[in-house]
N, C-alpha and C. Protein backbone atom coordinates (compact mmCIF):
# COMPACT_ATOMS: atom_id res chain seq x y z
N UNK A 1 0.85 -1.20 0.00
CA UNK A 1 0.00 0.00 0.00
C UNK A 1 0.88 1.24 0.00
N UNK A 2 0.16 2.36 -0.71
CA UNK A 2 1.08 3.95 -0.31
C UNK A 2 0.39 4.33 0.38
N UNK A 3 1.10 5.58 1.06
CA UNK A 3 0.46 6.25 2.36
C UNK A 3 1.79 7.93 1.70
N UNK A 4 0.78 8.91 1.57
CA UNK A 4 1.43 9.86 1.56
C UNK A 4 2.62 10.48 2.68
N UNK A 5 3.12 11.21 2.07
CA UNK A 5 4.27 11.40 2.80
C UNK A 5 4.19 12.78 3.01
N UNK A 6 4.23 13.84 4.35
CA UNK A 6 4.26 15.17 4.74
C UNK A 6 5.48 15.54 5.22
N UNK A 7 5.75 17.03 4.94
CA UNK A 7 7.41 17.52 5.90
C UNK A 7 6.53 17.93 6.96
N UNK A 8 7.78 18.23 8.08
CA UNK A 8 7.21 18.66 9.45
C UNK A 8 6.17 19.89 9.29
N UNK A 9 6.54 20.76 8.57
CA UNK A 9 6.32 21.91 8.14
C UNK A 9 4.22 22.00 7.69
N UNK A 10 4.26 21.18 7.09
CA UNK A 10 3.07 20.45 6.65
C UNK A 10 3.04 20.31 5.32
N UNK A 11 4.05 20.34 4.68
CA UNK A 11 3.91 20.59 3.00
C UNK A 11 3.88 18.97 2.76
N UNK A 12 3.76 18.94 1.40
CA UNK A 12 3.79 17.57 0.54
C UNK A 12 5.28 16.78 0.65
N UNK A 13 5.19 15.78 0.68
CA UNK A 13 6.79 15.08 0.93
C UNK A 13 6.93 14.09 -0.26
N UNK A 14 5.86 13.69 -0.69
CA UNK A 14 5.55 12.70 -1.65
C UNK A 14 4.70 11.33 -1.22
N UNK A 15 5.32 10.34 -1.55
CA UNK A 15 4.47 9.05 -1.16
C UNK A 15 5.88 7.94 -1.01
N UNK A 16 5.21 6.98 0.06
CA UNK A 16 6.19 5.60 0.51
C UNK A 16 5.37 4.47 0.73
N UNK A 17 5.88 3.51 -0.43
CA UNK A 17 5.13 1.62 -0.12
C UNK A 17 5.52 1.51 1.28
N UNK A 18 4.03 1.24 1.74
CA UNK A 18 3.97 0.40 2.96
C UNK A 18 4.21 -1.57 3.03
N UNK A 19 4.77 -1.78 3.59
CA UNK A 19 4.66 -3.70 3.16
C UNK A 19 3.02 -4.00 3.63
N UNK A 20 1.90 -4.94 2.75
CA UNK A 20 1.12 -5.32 3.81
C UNK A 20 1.03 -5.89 4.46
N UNK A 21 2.36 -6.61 4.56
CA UNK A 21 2.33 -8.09 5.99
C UNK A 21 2.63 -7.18 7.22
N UNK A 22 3.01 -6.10 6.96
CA UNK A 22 3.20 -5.30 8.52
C UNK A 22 2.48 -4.47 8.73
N UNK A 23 1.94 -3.72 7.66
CA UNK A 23 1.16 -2.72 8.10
C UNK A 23 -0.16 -2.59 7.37
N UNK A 24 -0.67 -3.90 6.85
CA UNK A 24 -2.37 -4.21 6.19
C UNK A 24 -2.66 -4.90 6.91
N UNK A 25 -2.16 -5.36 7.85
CA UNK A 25 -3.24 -6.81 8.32
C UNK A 25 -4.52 -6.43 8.69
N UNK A 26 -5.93 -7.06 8.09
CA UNK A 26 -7.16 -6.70 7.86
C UNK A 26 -7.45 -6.86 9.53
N UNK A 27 -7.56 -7.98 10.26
CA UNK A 27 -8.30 -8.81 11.44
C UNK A 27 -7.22 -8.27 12.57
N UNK A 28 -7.31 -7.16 13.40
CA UNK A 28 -6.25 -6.85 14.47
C UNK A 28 -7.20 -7.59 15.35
N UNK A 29 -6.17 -8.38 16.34
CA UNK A 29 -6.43 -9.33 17.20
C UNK A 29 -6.22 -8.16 18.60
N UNK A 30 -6.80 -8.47 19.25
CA UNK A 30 -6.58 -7.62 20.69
C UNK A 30 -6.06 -8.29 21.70
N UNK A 31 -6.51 -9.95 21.53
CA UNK A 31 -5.69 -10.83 22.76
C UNK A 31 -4.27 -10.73 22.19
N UNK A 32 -3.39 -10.59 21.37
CA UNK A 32 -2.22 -10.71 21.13
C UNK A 32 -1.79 -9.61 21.33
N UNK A 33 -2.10 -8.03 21.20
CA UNK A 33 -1.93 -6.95 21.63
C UNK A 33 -1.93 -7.02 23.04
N UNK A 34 -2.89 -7.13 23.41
CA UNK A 34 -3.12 -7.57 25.05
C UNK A 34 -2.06 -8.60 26.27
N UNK A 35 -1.72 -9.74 25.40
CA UNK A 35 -0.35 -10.33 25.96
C UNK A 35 0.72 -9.64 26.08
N UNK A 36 1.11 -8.90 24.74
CA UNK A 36 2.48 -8.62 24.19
C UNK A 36 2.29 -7.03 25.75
N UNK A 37 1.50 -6.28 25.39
CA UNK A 37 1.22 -5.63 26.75
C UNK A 37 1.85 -5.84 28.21
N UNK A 38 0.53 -6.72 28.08
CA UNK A 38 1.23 -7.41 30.08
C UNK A 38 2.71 -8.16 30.16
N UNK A 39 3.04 -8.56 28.51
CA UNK A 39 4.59 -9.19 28.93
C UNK A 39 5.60 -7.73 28.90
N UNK A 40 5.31 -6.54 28.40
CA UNK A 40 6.17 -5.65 28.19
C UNK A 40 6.02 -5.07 29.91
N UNK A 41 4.88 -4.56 30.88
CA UNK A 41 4.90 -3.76 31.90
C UNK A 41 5.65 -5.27 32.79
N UNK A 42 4.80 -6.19 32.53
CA UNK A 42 5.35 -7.58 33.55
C UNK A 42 7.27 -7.31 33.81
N UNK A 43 7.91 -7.17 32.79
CA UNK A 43 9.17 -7.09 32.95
C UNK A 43 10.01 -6.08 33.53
N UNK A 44 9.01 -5.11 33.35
CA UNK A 44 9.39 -3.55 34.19
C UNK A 44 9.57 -3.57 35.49
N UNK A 45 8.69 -4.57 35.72
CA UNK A 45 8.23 -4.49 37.39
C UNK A 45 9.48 -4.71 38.32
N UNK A 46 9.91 -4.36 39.40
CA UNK A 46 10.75 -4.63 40.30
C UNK A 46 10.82 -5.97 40.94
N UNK A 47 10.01 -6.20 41.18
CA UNK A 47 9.83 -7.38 41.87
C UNK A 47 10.54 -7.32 43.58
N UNK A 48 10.74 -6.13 44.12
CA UNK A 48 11.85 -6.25 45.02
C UNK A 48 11.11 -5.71 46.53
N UNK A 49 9.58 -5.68 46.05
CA UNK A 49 8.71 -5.64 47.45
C UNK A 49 8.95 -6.92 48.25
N UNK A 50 9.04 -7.27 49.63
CA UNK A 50 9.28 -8.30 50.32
C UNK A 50 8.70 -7.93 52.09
N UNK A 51 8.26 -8.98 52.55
CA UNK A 51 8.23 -8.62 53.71
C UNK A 51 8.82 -9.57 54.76
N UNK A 52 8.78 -9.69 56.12
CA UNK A 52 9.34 -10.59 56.73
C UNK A 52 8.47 -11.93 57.32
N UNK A 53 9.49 -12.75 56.62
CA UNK A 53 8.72 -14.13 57.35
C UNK A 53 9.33 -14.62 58.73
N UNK A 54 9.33 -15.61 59.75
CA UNK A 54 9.24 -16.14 60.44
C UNK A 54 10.25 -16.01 61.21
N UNK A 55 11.80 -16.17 60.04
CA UNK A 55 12.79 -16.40 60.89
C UNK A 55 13.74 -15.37 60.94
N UNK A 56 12.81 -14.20 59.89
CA UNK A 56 13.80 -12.90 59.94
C UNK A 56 13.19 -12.15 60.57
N UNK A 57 11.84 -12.00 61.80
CA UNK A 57 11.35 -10.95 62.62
C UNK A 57 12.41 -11.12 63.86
N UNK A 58 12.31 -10.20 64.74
CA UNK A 58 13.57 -10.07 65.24
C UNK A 58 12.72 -9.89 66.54
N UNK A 59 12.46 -10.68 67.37
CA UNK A 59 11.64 -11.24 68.71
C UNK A 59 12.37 -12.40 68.92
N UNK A 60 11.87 -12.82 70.43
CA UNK A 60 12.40 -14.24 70.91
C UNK A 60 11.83 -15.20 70.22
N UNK A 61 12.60 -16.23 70.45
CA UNK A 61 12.14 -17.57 69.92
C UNK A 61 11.84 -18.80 71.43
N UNK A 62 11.47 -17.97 72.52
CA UNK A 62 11.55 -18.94 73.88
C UNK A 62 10.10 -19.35 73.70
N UNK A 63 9.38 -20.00 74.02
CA UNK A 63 7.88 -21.00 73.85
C UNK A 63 7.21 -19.57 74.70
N UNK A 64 6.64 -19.57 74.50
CA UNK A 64 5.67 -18.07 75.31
C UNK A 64 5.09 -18.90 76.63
N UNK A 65 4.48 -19.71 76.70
CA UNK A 65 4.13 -20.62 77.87
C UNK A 65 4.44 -22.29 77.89
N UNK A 66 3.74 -22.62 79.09
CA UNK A 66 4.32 -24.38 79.00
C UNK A 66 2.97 -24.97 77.82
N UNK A 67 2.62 -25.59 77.78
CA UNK A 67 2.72 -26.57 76.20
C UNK A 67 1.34 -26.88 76.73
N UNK A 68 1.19 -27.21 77.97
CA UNK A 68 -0.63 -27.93 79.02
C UNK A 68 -0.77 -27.40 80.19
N UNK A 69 -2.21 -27.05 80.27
CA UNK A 69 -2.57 -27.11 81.69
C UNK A 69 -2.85 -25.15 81.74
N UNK A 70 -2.58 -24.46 80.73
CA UNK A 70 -2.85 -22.77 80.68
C UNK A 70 -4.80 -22.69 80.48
N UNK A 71 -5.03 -23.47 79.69
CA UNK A 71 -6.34 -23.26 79.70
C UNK A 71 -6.75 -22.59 78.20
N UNK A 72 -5.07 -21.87 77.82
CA UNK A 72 -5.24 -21.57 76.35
C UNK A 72 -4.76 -22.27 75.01
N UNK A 73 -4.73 -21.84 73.87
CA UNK A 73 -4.13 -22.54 73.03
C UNK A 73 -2.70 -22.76 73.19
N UNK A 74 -2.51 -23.55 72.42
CA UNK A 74 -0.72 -24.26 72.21
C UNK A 74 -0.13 -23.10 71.44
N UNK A 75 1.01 -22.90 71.75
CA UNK A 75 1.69 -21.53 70.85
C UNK A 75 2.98 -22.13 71.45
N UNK A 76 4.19 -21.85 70.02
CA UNK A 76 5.73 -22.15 70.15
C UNK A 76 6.18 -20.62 70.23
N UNK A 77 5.79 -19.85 69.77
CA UNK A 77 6.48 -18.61 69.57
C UNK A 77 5.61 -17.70 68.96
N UNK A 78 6.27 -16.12 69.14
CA UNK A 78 5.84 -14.75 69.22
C UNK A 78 6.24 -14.27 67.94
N UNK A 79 6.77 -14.97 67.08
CA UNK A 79 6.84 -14.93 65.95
C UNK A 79 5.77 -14.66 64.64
N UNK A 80 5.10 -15.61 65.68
CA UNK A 80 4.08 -16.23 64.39
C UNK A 80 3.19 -14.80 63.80
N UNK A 81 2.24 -15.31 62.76
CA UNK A 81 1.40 -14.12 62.05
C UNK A 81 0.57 -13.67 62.80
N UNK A 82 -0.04 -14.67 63.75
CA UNK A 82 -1.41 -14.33 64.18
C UNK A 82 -0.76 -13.05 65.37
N UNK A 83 0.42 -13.16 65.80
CA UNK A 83 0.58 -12.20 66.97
C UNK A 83 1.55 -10.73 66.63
N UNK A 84 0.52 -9.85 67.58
CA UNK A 84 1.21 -8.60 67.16
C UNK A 84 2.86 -8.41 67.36
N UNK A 85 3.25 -7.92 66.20
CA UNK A 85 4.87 -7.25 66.15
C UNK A 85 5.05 -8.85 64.87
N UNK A 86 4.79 -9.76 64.98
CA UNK A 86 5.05 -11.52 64.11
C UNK A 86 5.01 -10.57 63.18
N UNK A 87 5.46 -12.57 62.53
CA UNK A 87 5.98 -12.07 60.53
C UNK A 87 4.78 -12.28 60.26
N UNK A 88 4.40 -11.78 58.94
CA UNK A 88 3.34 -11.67 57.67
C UNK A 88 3.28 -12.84 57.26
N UNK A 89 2.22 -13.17 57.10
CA UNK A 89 1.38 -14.81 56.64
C UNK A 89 1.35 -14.55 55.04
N UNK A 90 1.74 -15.45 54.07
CA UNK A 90 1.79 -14.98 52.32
C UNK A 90 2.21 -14.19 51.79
N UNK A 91 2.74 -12.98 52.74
CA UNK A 91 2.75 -11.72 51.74
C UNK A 91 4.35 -11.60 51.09
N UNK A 92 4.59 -10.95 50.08
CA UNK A 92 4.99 -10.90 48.43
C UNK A 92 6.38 -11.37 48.85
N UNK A 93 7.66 -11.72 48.15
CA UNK A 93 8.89 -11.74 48.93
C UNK A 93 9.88 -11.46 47.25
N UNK A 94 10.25 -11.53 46.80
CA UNK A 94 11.70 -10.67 46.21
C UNK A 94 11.14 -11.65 44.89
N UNK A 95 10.96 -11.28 43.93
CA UNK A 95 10.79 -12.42 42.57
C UNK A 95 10.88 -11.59 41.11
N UNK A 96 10.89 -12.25 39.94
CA UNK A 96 11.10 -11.67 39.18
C UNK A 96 9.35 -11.92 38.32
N UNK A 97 8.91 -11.08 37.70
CA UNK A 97 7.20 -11.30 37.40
C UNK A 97 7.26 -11.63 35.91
N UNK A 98 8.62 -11.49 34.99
CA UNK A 98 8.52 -11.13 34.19
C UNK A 98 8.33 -13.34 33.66
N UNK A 99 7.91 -13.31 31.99
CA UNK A 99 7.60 -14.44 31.85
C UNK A 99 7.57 -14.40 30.35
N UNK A 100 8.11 -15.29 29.61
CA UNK A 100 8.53 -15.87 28.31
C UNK A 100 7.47 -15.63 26.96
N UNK A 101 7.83 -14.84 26.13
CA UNK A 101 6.86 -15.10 24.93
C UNK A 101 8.25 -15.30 23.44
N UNK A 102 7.36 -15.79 22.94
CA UNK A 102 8.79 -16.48 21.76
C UNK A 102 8.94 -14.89 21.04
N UNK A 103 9.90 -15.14 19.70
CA UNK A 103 10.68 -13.97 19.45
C UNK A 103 9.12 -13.89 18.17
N UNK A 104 8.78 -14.84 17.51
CA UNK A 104 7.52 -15.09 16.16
C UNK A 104 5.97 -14.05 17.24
N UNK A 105 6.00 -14.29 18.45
CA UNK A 105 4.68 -13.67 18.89
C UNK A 105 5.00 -12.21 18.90
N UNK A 106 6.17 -11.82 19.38
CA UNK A 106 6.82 -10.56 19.94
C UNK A 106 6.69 -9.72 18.01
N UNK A 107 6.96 -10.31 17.39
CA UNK A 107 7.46 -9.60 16.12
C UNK A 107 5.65 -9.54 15.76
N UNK A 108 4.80 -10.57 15.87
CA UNK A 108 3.35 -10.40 14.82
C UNK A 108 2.41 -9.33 16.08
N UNK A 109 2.76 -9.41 17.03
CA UNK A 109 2.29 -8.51 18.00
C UNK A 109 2.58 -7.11 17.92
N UNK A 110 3.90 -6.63 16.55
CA UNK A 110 3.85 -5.37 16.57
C UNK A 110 3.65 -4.92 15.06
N UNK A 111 3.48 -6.32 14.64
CA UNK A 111 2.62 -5.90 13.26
C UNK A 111 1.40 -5.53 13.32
N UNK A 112 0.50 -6.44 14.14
CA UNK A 112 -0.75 -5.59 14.72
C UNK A 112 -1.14 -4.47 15.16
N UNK A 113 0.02 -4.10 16.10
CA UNK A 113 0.18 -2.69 16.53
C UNK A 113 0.48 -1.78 15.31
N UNK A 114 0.76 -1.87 14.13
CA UNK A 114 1.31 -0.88 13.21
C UNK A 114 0.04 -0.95 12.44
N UNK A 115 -0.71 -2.66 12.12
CA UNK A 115 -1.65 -1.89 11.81
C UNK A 115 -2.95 -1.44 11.73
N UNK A 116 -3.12 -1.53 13.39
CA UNK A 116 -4.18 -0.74 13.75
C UNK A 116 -3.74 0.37 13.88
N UNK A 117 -3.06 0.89 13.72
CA UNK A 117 -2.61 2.89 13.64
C UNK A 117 -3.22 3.37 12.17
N UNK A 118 -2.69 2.12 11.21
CA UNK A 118 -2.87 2.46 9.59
C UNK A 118 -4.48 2.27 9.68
N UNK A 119 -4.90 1.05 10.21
CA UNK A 119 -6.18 0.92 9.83
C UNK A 119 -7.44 2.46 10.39
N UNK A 120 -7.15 2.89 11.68
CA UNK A 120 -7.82 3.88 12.28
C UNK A 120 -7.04 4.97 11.73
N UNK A 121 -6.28 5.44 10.68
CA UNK A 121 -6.19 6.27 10.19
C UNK A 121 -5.26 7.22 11.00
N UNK A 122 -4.37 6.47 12.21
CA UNK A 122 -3.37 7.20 13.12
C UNK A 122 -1.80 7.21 13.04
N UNK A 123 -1.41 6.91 11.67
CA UNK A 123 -0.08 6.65 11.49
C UNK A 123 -0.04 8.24 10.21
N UNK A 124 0.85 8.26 10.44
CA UNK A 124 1.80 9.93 10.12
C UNK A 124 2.90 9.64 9.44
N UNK A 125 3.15 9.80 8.23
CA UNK A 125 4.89 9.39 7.74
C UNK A 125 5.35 11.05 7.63
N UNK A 126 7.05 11.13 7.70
CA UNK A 126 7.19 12.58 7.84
C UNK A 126 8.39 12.14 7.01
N UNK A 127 8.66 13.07 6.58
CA UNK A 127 10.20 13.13 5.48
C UNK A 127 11.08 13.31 6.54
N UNK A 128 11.28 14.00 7.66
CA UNK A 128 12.61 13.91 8.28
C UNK A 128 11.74 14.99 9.68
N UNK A 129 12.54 14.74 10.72
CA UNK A 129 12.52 15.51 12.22
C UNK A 129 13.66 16.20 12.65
N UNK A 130 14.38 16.03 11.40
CA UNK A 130 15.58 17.04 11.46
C UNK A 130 15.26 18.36 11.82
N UNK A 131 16.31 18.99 12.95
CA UNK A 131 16.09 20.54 12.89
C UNK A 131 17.22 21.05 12.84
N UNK A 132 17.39 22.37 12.44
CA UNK A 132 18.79 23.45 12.47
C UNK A 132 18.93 24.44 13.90
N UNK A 133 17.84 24.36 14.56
CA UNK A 133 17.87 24.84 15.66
C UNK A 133 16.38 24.15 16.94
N UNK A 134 16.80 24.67 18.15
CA UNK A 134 16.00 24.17 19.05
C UNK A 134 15.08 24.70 20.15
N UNK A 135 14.11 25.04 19.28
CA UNK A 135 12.75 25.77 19.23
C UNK A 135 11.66 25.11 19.59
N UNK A 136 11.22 24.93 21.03
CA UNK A 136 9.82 24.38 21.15
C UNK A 136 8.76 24.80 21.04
N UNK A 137 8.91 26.22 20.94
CA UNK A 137 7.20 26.63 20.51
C UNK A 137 7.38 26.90 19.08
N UNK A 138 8.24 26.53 18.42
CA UNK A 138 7.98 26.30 16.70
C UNK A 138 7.56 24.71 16.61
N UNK A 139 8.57 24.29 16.78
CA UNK A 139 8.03 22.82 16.88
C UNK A 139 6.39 22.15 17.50
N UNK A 140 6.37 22.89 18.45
CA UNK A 140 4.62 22.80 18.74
C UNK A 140 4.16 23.29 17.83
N UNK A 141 4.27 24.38 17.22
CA UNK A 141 3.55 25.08 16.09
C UNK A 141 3.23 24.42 14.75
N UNK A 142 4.47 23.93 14.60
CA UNK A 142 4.34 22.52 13.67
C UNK A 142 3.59 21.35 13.69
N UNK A 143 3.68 21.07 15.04
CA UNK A 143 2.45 19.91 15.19
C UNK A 143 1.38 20.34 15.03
N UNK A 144 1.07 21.51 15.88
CA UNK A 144 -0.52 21.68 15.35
C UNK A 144 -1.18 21.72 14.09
N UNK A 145 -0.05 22.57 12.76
CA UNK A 145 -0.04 22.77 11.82
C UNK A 145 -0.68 21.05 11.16
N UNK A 146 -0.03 20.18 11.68
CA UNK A 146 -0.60 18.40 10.99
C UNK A 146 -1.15 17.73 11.87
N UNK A 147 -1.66 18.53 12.82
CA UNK A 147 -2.83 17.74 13.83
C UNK A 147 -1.83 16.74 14.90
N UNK A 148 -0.88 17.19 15.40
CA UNK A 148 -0.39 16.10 16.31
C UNK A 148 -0.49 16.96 17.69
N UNK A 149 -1.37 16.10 18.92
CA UNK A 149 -1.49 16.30 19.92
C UNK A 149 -1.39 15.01 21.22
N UNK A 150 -1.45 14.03 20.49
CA UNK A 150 -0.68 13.36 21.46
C UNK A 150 0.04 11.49 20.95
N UNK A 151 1.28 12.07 20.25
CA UNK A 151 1.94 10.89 19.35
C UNK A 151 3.08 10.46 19.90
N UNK A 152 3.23 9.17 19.52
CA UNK A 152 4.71 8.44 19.79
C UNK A 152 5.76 8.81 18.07
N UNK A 153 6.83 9.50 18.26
CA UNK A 153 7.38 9.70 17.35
C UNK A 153 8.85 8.57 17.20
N UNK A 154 8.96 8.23 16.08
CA UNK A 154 10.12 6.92 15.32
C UNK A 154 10.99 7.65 15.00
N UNK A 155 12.08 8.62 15.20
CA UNK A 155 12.86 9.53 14.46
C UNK A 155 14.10 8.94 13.71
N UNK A 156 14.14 7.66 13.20
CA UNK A 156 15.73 7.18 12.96
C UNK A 156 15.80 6.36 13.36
N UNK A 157 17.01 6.10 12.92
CA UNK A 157 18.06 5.50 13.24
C UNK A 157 18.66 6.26 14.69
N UNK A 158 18.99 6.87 14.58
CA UNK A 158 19.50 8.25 15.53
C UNK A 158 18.46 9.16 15.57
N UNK A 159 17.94 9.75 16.60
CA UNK A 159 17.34 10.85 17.19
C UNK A 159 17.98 12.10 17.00
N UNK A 160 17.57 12.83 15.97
CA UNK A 160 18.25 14.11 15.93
C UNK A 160 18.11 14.93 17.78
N UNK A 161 19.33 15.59 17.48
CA UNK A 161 19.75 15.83 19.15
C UNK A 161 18.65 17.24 19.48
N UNK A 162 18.37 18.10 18.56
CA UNK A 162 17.50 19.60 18.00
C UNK A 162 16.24 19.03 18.56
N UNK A 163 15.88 17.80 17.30
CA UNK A 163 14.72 17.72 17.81
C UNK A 163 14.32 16.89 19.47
N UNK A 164 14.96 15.87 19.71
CA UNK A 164 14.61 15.55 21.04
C UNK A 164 14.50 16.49 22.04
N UNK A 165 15.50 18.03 21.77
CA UNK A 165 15.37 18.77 23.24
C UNK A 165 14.67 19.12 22.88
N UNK A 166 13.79 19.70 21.38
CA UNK A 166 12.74 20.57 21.38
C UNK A 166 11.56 19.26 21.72
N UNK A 167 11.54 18.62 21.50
CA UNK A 167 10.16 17.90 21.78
C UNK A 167 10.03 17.55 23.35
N UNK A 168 10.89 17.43 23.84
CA UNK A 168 10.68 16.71 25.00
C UNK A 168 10.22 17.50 26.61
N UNK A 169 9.78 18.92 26.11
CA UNK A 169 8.89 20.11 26.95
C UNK A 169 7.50 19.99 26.17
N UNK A 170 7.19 18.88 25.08
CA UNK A 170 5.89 19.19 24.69
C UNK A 170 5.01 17.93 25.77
N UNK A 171 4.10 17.98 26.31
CA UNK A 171 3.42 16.61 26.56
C UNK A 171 2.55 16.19 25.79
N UNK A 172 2.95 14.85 25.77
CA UNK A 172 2.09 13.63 25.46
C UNK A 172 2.93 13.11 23.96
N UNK A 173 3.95 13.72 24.31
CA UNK A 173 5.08 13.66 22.70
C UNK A 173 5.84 12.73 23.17
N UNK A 174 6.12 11.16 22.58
CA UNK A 174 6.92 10.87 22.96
C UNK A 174 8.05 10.71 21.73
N UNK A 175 9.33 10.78 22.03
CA UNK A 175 10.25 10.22 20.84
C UNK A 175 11.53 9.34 21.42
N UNK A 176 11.72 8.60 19.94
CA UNK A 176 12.19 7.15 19.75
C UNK A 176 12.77 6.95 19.03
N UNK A 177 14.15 6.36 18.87
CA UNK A 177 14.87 5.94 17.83
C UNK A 177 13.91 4.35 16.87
N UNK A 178 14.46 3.67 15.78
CA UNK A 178 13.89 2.76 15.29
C UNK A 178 14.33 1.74 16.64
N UNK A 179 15.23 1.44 16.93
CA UNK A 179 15.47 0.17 18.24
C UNK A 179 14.51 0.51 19.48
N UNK A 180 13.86 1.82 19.24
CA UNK A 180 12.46 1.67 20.48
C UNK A 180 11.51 1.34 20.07
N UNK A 181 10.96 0.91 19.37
CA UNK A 181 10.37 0.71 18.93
C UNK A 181 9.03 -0.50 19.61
N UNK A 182 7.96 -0.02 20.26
CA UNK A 182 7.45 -1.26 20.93
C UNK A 182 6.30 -1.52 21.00
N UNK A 183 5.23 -2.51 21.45
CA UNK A 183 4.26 -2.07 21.18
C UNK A 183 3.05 -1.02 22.33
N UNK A 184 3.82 -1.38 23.29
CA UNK A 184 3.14 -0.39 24.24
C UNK A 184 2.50 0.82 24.04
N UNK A 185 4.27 1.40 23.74
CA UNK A 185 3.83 2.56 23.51
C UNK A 185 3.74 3.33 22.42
N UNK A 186 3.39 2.34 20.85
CA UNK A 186 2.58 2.58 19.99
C UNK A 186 1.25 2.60 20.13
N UNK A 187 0.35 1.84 21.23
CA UNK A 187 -0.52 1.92 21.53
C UNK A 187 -1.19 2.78 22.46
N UNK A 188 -0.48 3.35 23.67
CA UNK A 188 -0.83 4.46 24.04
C UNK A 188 -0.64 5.58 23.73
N UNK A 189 0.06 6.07 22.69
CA UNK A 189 -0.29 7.06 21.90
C UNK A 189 -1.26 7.66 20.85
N UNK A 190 -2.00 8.37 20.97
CA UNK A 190 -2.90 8.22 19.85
C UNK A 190 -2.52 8.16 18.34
N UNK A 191 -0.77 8.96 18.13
CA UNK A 191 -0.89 8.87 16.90
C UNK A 191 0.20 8.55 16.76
N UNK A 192 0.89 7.23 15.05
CA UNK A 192 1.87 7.42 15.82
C UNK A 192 2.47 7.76 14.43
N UNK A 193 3.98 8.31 14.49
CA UNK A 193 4.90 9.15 13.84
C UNK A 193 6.19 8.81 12.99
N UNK A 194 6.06 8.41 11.61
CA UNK A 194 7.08 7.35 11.54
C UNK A 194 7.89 8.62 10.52
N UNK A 195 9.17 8.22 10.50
CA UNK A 195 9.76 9.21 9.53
C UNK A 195 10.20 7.93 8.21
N UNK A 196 10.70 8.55 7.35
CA UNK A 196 10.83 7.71 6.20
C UNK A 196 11.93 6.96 6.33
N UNK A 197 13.29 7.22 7.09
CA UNK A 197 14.08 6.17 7.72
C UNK A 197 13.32 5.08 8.26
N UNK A 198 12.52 5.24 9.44
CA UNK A 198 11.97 4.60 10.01
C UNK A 198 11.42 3.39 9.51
N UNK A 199 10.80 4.02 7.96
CA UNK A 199 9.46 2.92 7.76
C UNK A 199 10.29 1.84 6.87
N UNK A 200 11.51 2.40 6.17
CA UNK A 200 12.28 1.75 5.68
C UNK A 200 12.74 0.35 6.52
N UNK A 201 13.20 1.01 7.49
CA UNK A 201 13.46 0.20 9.02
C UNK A 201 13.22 -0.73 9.08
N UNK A 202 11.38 -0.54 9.29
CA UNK A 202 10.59 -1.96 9.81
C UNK A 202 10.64 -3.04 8.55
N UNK A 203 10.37 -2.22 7.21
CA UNK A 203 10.03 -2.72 6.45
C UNK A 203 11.19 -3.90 6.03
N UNK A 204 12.93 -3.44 6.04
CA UNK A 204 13.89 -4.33 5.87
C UNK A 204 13.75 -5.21 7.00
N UNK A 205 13.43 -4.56 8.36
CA UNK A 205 13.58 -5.89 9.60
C UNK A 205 12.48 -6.94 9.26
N UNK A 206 11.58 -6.45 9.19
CA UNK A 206 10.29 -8.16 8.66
C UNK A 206 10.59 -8.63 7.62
N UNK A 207 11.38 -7.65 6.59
CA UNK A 207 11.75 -8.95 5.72
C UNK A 207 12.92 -9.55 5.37
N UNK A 208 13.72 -9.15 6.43
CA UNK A 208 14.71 -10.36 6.87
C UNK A 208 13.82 -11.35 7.95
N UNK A 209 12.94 -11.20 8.75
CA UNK A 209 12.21 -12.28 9.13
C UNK A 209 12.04 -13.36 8.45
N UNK A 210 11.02 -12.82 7.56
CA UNK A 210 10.36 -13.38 6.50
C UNK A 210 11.72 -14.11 5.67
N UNK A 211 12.34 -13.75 5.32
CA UNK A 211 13.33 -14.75 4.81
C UNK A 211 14.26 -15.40 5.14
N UNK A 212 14.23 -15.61 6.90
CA UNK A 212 14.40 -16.54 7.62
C UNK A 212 13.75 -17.52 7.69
């Protein structure tokens, strides 16, 4: 497929083939969006909440009473959960949350993501994000000029250095070299921003897939 091509500016840039194995797929699946999701925040997570169990609360360990004949229950120690200052019964201890998806789900999970942007009409190709100077209320000015108010931007290979400081006082702008590329946060952006490096990018990486 083509998809016209705009400068930042808003003028005409021309036009760039899209592949459709990456960016036509008719049927976007949401459970595979939805995995690729929870495996991307799952890995973020720390995992390094913990609390104390049994033998790391720091109380005696002497029998609190004799064993018969109190009239109350049996108890070994002041340790335990049920008693105040004791360790915590189940709660979380040091782990890692994160969990395995193959490299074939990870790659068709962000073909989906590319193209439900194309399909809802939220993908943007730009001739370049190059700037000569570093101007954020031009650069806002520019977005408004092509309707961008809250996009994930693809700038390269390399992130021009101009544009990252100017973008990065705008909110809801995010920018990204092609190796950030993910599906997260193609999806929480409303729109997303590919430059013509970029699309080149994806387009050689799936099809060295593909001809694997």
């Amino acid at each position: 497929m083509k998809l016209d091509v705009i400068k930042l500016d808003g003028g005409k840039g021309g036009s760039i083939e899209l592949s459709d194995a990456v960016f036509g797929i008719d049927e976007i699946r949401g459970d595979i969006l939805q995995r690729m999701v929870t495996w991307q925040l799952a890995k973020r997570r720390a995992g390094t909440h913990k609390i104390q169990v049994r033998n790391e609360v720091s109380r005696t360990g002497k029998k609190m009473y004799k064993q018969k004949g109190t009239g109350g229950a049996r108890h070994g120690s002041r340790r335990a959960a049920q008693f105040v200052g004791g360790a915590k019964a189940h709660g979380p201890v040091v782990r890692s949350h994160a969990f395995d998806l193959t490299k074939k789900f990870r790659a068709l999970a962000l073909r989906h993501a590319l193209s439900s942007k194309v399909k809802s009409g939220a993908l943007v190709v730009v001739d370049s994000v190059a700037l000569t100077e570093v101007k954020t209320s031009a650069l806002r000015a520019n977005f408004d000029k092509i309707g961008l108010k809250n996009a994930l931007v693809i700038a390269g290979a390399e992130v021009d250095a101009n544009f990252a400081m100017a973008a990065r006082n705008i909110p809801n702008v995010d920018v990204l070299p092609n190796a950030g590329l993910n599906v997260y946060d193609v999806l929480r952006r409303k729109t997303l921003v590919l430059t013509k490096d970029a699309v080149e990018a994806i387009n050689a990486r799936f099809a060295e897939k593909e001809a694997a």
